[in-house]
Protein backbone atom coordinates (compact mmCIF):
# COMPACT_ATOMS: atom_id res chain seq x y z
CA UNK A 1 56.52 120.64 65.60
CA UNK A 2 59.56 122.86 67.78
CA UNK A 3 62.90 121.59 67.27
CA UNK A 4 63.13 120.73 71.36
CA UNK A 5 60.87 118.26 73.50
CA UNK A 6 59.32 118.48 76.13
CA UNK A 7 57.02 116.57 78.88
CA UNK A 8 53.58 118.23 78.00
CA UNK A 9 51.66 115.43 80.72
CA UNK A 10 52.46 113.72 83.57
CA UNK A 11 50.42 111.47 85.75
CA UNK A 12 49.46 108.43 87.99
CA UNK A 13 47.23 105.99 87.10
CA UNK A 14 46.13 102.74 88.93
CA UNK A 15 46.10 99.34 87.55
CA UNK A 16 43.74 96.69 89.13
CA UNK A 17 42.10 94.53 86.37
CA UNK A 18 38.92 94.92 88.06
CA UNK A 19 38.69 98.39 86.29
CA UNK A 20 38.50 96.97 83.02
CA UNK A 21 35.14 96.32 82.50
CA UNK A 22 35.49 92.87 80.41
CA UNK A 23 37.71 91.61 83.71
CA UNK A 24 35.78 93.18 86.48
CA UNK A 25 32.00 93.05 84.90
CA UNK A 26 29.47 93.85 87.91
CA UNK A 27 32.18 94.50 90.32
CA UNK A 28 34.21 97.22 88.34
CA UNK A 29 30.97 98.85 89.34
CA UNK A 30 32.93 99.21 92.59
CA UNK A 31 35.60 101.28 91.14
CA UNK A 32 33.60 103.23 88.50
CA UNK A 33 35.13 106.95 90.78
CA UNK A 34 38.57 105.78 89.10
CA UNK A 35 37.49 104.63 85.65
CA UNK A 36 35.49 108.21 85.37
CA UNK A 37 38.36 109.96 86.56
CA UNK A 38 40.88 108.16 83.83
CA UNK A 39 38.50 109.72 81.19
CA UNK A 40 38.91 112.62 82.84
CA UNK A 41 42.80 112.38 82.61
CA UNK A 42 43.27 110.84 79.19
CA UNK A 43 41.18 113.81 78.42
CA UNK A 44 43.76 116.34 79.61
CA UNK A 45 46.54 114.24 78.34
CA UNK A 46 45.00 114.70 74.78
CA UNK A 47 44.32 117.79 74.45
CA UNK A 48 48.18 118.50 75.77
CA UNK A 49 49.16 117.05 72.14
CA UNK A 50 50.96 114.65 72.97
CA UNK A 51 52.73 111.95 70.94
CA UNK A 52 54.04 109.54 72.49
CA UNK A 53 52.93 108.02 75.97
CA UNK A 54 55.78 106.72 78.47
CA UNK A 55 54.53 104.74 81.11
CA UNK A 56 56.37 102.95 83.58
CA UNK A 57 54.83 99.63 85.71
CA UNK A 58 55.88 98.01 88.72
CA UNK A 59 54.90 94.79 87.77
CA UNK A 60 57.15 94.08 84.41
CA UNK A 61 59.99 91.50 84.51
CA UNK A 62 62.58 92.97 87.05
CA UNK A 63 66.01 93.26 87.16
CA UNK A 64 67.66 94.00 89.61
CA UNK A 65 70.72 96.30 88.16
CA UNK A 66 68.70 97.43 85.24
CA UNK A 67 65.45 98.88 84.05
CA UNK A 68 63.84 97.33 80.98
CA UNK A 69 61.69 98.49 78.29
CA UNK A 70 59.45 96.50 76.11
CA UNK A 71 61.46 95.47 72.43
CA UNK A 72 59.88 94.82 69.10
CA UNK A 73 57.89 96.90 66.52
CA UNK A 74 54.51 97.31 69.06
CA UNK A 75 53.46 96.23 72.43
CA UNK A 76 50.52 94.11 73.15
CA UNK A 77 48.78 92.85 76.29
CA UNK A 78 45.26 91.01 76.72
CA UNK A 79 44.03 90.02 79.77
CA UNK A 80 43.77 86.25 79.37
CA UNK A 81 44.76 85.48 82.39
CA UNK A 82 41.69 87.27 84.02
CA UNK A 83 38.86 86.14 82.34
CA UNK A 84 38.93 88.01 79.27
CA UNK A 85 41.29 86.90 76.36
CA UNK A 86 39.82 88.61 73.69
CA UNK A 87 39.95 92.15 75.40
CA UNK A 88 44.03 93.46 74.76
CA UNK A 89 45.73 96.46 73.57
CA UNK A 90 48.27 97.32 71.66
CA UNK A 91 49.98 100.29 70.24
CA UNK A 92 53.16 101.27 68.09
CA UNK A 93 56.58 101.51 70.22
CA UNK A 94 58.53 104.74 69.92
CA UNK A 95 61.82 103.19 68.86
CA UNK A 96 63.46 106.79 68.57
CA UNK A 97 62.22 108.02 71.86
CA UNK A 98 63.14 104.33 73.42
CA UNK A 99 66.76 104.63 71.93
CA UNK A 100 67.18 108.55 73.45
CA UNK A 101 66.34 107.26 76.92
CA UNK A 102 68.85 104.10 76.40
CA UNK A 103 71.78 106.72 75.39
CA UNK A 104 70.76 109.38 78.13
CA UNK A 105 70.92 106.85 80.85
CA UNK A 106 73.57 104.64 79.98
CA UNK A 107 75.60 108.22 80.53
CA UNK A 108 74.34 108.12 83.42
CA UNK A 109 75.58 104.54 84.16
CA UNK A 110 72.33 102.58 83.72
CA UNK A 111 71.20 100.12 82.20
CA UNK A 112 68.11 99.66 80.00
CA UNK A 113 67.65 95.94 79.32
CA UNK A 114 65.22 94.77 76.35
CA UNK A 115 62.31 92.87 77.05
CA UNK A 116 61.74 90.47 73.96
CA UNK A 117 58.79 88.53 73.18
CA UNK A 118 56.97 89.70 76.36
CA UNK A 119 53.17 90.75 76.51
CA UNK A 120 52.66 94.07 78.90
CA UNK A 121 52.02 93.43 82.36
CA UNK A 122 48.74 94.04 83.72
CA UNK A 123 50.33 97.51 85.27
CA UNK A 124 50.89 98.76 81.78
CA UNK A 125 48.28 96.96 80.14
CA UNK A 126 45.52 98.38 82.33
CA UNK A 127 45.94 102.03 82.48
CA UNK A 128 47.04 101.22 78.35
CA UNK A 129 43.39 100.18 78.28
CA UNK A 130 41.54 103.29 79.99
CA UNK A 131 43.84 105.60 77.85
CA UNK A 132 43.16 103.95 74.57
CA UNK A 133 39.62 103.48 75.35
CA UNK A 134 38.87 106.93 75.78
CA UNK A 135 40.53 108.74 72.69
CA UNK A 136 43.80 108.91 73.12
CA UNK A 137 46.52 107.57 69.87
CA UNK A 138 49.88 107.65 69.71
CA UNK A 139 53.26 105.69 70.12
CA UNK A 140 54.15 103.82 73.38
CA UNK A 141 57.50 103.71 75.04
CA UNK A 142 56.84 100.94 77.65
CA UNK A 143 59.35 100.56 80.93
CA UNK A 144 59.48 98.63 84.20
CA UNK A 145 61.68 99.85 86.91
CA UNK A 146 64.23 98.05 88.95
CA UNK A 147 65.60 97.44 92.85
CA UNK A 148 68.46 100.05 92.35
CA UNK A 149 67.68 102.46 95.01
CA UNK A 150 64.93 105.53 95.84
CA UNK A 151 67.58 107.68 94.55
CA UNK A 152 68.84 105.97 91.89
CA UNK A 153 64.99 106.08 90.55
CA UNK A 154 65.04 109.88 90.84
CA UNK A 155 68.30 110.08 88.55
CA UNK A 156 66.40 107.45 85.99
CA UNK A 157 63.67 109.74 85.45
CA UNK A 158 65.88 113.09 84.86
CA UNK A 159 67.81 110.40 82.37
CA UNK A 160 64.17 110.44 80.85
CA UNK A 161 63.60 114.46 80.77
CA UNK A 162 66.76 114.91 78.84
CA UNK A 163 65.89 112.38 76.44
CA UNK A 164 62.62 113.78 75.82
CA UNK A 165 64.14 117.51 75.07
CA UNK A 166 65.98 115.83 72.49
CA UNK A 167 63.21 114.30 70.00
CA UNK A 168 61.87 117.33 69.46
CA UNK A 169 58.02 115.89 70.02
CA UNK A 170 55.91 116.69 72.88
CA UNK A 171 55.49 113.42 75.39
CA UNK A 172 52.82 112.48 78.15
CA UNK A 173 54.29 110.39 81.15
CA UNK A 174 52.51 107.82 83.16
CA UNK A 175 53.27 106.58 86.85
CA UNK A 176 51.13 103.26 87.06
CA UNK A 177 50.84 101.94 90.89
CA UNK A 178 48.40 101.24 93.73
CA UNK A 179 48.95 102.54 96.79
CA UNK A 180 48.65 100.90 99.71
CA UNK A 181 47.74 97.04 99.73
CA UNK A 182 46.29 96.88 103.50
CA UNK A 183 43.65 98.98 104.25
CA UNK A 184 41.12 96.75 105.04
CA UNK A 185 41.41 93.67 107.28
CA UNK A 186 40.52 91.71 104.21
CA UNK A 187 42.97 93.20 102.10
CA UNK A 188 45.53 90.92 99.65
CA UNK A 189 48.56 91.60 101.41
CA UNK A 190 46.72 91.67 105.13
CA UNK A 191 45.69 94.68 107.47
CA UNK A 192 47.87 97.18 108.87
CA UNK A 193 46.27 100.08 110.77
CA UNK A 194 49.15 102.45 109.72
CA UNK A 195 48.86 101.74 106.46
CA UNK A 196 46.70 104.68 105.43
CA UNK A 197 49.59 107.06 106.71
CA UNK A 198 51.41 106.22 103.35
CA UNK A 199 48.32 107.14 101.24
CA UNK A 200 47.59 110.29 102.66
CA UNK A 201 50.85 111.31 102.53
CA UNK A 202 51.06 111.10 98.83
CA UNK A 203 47.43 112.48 98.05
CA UNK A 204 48.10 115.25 100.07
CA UNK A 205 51.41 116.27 98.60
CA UNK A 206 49.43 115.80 95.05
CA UNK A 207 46.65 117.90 96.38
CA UNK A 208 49.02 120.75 97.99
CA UNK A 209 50.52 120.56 94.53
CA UNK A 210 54.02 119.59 96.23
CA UNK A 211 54.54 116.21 94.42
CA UNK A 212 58.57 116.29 95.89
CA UNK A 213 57.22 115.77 98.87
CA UNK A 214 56.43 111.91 97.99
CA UNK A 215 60.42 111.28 97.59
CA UNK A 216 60.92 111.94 101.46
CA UNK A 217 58.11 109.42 102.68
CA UNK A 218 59.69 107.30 105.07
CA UNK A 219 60.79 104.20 103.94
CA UNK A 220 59.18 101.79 107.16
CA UNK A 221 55.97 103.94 106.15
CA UNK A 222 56.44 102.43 102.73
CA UNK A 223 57.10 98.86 103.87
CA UNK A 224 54.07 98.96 106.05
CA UNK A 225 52.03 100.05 103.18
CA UNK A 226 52.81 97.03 101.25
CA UNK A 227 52.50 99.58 98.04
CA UNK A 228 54.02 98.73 94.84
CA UNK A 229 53.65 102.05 92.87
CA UNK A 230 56.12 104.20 94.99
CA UNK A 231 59.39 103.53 92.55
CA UNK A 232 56.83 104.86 89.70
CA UNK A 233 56.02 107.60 91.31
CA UNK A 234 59.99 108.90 91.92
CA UNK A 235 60.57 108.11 88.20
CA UNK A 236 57.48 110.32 87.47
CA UNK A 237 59.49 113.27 90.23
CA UNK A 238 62.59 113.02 88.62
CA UNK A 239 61.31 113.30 85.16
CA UNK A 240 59.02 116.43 85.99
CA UNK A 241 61.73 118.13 88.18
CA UNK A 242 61.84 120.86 86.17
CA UNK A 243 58.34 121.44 85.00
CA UNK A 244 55.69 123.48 86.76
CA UNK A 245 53.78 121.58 88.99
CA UNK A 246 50.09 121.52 88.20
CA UNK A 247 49.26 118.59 90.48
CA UNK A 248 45.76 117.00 90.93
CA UNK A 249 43.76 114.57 92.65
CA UNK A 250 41.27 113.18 90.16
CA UNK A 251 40.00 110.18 92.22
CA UNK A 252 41.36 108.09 95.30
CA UNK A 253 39.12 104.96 96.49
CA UNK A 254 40.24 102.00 98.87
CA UNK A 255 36.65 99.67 97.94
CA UNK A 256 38.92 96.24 98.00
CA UNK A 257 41.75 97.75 100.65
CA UNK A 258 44.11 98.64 98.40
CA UNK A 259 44.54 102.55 97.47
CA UNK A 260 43.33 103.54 93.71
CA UNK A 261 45.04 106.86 92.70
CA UNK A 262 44.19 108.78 89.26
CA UNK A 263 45.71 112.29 89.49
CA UNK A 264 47.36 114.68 87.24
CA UNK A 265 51.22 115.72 88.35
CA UNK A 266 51.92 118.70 85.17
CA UNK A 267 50.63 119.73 82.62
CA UNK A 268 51.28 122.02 79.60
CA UNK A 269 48.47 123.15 77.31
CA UNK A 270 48.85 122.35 73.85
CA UNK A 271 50.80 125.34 71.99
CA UNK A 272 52.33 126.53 75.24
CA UNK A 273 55.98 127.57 74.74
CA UNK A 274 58.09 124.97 76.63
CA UNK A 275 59.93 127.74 78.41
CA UNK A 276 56.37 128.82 80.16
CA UNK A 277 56.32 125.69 81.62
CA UNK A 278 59.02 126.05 84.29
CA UNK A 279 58.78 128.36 87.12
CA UNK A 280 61.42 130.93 88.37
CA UNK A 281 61.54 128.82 91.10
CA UNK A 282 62.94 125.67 89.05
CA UNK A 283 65.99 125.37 86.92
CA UNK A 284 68.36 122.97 85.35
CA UNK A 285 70.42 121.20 88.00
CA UNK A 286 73.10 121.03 85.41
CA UNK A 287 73.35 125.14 85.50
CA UNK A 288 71.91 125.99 88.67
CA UNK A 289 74.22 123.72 91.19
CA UNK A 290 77.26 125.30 89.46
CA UNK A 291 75.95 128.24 89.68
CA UNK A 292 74.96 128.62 93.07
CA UNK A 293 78.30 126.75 94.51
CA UNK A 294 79.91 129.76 92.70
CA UNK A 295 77.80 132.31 94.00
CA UNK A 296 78.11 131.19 97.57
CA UNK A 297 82.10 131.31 97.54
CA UNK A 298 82.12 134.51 95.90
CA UNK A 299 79.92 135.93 98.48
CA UNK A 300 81.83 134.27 101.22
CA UNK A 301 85.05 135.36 100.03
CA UNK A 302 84.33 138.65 99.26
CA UNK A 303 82.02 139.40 102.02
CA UNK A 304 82.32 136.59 104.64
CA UNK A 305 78.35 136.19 104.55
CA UNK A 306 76.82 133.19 103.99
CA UNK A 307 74.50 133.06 101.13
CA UNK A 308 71.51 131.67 101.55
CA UNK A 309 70.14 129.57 99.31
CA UNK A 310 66.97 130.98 97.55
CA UNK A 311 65.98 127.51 95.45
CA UNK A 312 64.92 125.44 98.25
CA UNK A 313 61.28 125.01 96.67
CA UNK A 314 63.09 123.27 93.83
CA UNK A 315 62.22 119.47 94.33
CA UNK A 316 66.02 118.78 93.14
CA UNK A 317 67.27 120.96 95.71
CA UNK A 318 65.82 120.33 98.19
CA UNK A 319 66.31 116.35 98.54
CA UNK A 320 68.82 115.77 101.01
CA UNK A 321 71.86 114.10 99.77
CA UNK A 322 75.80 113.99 100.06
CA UNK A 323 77.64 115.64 97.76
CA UNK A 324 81.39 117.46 96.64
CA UNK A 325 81.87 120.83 95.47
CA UNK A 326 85.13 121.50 93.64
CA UNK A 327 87.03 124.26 92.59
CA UNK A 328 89.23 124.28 89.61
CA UNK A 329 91.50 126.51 87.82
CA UNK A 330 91.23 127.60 84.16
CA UNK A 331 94.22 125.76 83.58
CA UNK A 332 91.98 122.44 85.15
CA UNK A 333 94.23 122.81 88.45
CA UNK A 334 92.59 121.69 91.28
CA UNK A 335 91.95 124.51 93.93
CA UNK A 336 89.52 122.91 96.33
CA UNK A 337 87.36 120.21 97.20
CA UNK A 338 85.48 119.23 100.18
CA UNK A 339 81.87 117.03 100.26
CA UNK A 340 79.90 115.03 102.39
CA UNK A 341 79.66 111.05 101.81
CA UNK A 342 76.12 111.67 103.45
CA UNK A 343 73.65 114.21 103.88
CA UNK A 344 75.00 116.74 107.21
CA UNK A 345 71.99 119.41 106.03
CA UNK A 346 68.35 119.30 105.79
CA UNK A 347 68.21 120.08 101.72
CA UNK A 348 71.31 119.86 98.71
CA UNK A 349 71.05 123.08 98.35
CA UNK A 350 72.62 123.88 102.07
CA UNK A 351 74.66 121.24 101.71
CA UNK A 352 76.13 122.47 98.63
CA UNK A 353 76.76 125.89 100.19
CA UNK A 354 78.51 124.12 103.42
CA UNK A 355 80.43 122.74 101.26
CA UNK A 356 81.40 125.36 98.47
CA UNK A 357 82.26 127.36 101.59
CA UNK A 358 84.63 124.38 102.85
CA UNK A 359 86.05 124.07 99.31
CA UNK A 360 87.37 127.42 98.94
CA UNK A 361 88.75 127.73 103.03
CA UNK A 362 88.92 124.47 104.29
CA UNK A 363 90.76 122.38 101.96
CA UNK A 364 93.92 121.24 104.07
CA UNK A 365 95.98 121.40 100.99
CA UNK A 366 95.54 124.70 99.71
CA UNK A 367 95.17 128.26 100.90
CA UNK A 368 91.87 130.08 101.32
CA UNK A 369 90.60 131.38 97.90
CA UNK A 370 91.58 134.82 97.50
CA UNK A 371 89.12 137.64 95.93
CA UNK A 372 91.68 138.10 93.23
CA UNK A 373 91.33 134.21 92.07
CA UNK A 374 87.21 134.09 92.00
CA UNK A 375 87.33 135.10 88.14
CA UNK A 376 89.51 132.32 87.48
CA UNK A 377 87.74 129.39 89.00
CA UNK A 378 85.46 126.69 87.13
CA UNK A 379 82.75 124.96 89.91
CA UNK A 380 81.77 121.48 89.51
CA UNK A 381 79.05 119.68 92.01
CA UNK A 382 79.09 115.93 92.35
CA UNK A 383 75.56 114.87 93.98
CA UNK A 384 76.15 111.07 95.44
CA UNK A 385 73.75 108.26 95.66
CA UNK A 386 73.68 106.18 98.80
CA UNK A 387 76.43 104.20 98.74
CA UNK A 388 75.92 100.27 99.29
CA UNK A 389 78.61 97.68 99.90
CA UNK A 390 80.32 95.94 96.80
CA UNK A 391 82.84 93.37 96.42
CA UNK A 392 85.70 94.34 94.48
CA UNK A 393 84.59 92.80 91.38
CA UNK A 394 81.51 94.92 91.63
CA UNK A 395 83.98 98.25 91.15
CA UNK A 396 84.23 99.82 88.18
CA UNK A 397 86.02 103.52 88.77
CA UNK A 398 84.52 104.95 85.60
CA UNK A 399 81.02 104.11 86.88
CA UNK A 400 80.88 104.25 90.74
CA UNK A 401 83.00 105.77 93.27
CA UNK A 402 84.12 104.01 96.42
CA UNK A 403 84.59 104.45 99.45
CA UNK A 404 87.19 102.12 101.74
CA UNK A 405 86.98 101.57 105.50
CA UNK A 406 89.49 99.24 107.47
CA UNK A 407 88.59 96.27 110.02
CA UNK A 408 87.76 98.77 112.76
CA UNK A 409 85.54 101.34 111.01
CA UNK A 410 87.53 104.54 112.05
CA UNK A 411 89.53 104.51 109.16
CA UNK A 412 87.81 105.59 105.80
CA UNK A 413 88.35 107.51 102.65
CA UNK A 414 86.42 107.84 99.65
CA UNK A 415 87.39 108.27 95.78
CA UNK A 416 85.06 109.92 93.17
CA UNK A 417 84.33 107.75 90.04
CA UNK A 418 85.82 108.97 86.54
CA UNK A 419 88.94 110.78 87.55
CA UNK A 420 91.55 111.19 85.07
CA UNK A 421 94.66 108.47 85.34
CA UNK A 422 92.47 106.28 87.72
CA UNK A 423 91.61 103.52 85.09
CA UNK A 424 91.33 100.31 87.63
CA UNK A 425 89.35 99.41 90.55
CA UNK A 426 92.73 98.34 92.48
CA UNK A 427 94.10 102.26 91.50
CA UNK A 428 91.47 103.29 92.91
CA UNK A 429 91.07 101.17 96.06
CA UNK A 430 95.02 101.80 96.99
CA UNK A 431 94.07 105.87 96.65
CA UNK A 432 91.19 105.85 98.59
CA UNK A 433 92.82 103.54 101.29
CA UNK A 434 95.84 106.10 101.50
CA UNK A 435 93.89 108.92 101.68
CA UNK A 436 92.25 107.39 104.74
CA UNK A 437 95.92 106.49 106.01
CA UNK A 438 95.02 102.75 105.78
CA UNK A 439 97.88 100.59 106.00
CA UNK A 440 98.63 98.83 102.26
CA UNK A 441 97.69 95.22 102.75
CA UNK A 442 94.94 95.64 105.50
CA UNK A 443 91.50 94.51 105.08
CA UNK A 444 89.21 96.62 103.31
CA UNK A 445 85.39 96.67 103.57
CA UNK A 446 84.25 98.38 100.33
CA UNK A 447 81.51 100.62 99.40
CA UNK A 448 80.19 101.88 96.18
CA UNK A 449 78.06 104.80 95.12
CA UNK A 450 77.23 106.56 91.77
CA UNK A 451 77.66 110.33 91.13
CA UNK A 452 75.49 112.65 89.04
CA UNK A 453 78.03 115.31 88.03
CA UNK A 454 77.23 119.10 87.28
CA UNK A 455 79.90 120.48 86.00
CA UNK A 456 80.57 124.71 84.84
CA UNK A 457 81.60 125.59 81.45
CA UNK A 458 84.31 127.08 80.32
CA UNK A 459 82.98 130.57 78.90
């Protein structure tokens, strides 16, 4: 066993009851294409050696703030209320795994609530079954996702990745979720003729192994769909970001009009060093955003050139999302900073280079960065969520920035979260609002938005 973690297996697995063969009898004959192909996968997740299974399931208790994670000593599920009561499963929960994830996200600013005295959902307790059933042991760490947002979900799943590195076990990871639920015009949720847009796009991004892809779907293709594993799916992204991609279709069926998907996302043979299984193309965000705002102002200022960024197959980079680059002395004197509330490029990555370059010329408040300076600057990258609107009891500066507008929507000026000597939400209300040159007492309409910070180290 290595000293470091590391996702060895990642997949998606569907979760009608039908499959189970106790539930469905003669008509799981219907959907026997995805119970072969979850031998096939439980297969490959076996012989990747791993320990523990994480699976996450659209259809636990929600939340809405918070993800949640089934509590207590084991999880169990029977399927009771399909026919079957005496057919269940159950399986030892990875309290040490379970407790990493808790500490890496609440850094992060989420929230993992405990599910007490619940039995799995049939999202869990389904592909639970398949896995189980055809060889595979091990502890369970059991989640359920929430109605924070796409990106939000993204950020949960690298909260995941980091917590995995740190047991020092290898882990398999398991999106459960049907695709779309109106294929057919006697479908549960009713017939849409667009609806098989949304399931080719994600088996085709699985079979052009570019599972990223599924995080830019568009969201009235989504609603159409009527799907309920897409939020699994961008956990599954965000904890893979940095793996190699190894991506698979196993099986895909539509028999009652709703999509069955069993398919394979990574995957890292058993004794593989865990530094094999990244690409040069993929990196950690928390070296390589740092790193590449840096190398675009040095180039800029030394050369006037701008660098063009050479990452733009990694799935973190190339999401599209707002973000700040700032430039500090080695003293921690601010030198620069300049960002985008939203997205003005087609990936991060040229938006962080449109904005490194703004940071080190553009800043009204300083001079352009001079070549003789570039040895003495630390970078730091703040990647924003979309921001929603919040009352003022939903601020919290250490958590969430904000952003202020007044009455007419012309005015507006934004405040990162967790900035030194801004301790309440009225501080940092009144900064924001005079940064925008909002008059003190006018009306506010307030926004809120988390930040995933990346910051460089001091050498």
């Amino acid at each position: 066993m290595g000293s470091e973690g590391s996702i060895v297996f990642s997949g998606v697995a569907p979760h009608p009851p039908i499959m189970v063969p106790e539930v469905g009898r003669e008509a799981a004959r219907d959907v026997r294409r995805s119970i072969e192909a979850m031998e096939e996968m439980t297969n490959r997740l076996v012989s990747s050696g791993a320990e523990t299974l994480i699976l996450i399931s659209p259809h636990a208790p929600l939340e809405p703030q918070a993800f949640v994670a089934y509590a207590g000593s084991k999880v169990y599920g029977d399927f009771r209320h399909f026919r079957a009561p005496k057919t269940f499963v159950e399986a030892p929960v990875d309290h040490r795994l379970l407790e990493a994830i808790s500490a890496s996200a609440a850094l992060e600013g989420f929230v993992i609530s405990p599910l007490a005295d619940f039995d799995l959902d049939h999202g869990t307790a389904v592909p639970l079954y398949f896995l189980q059933r055809n060889g595979w042991t091990g502890h369970v760490v059991a989640l359920g996702y929430s109605f924070l947002s796409d990106s939000d979900h993204l950020r949960f799943g690298r909260c995941i990745a980091k917590a995995v590195r740190t047991v020092g076990y290898p882990v398999a990871f398991i999106a459960s979720g049907d695709l779309s639920h109106r294929l057919k015009l006697d479908a549960p949720a009713g017939f849409d003729p667009s609806a098989h847009l949304f399931d080719e796009e994600v088996v085709d991004a699985i079979q052009t192994n570019e599972p990223q892809r599924i995080a830019e779907i568009d969201e009235d293709l989504r609603r159409i769909a009527g799907e309920c594993g897409y939020r699994s799916l961008l956990v599954a992204i965000g904890a893979t970001t940095n793996l190699r991609t190894a991506s698979e279709v196993l099986s895909y069926e539509a028999p009652f009009g709703v999509g069955y998907l069993v398919a394979q996302i990574t995957s890292k043979r058993r004794g593989e060093p865990a530094d094999e299984a990244h690409s040069t193309n993929y990196s950690d965000p928390n070296e390589i955003l740092p790193q590449l705002a840096r190398d675009v102002v040095e180039a800029y200022v030394r050369t006037g050139q701008r660098l063009k960024p050479h990452l733009v197959d990694d799935p973190y980079l190339n999401q599209r999302a707002g973000c700040f680059v700032s430039l500090k002395t080695l003293t921690g004197e601010l030198r620069g900073c300049i960002g985008t509330i939203e997205p003005a490029e087609q990936t991060l990555a040229e938006e962080i280079v449109s904005n490194a370059i703004g940071s080190a010329t553009r800043d009204p408040r300083f001079p352009p960065v001079a070549d003789a300076e570039l040895a003495d600057l630390l970078y730091s990258v703040d990647v924003l969520s979309p921001a929603e609107p919040a009352r003022f009891e939903d601020l919290d500066p250490r958590v969430y920035g904000v952003i202020v507008e007044d009455a007419s929507g012309l005015q507006r000026g934004l405040l990162l979260p967790d900035i030194e000597g801004v301790d309440t939400a009225e501080q940092q209300v009144q900064i924001a609002a005079r940064k925008a040159g909002i008059r003190f007492g006018s009306p506010l309409t307030l926004f809120r938005f988390r930040v995933e910070r990346f910051r460089e180290q001091r050498g």
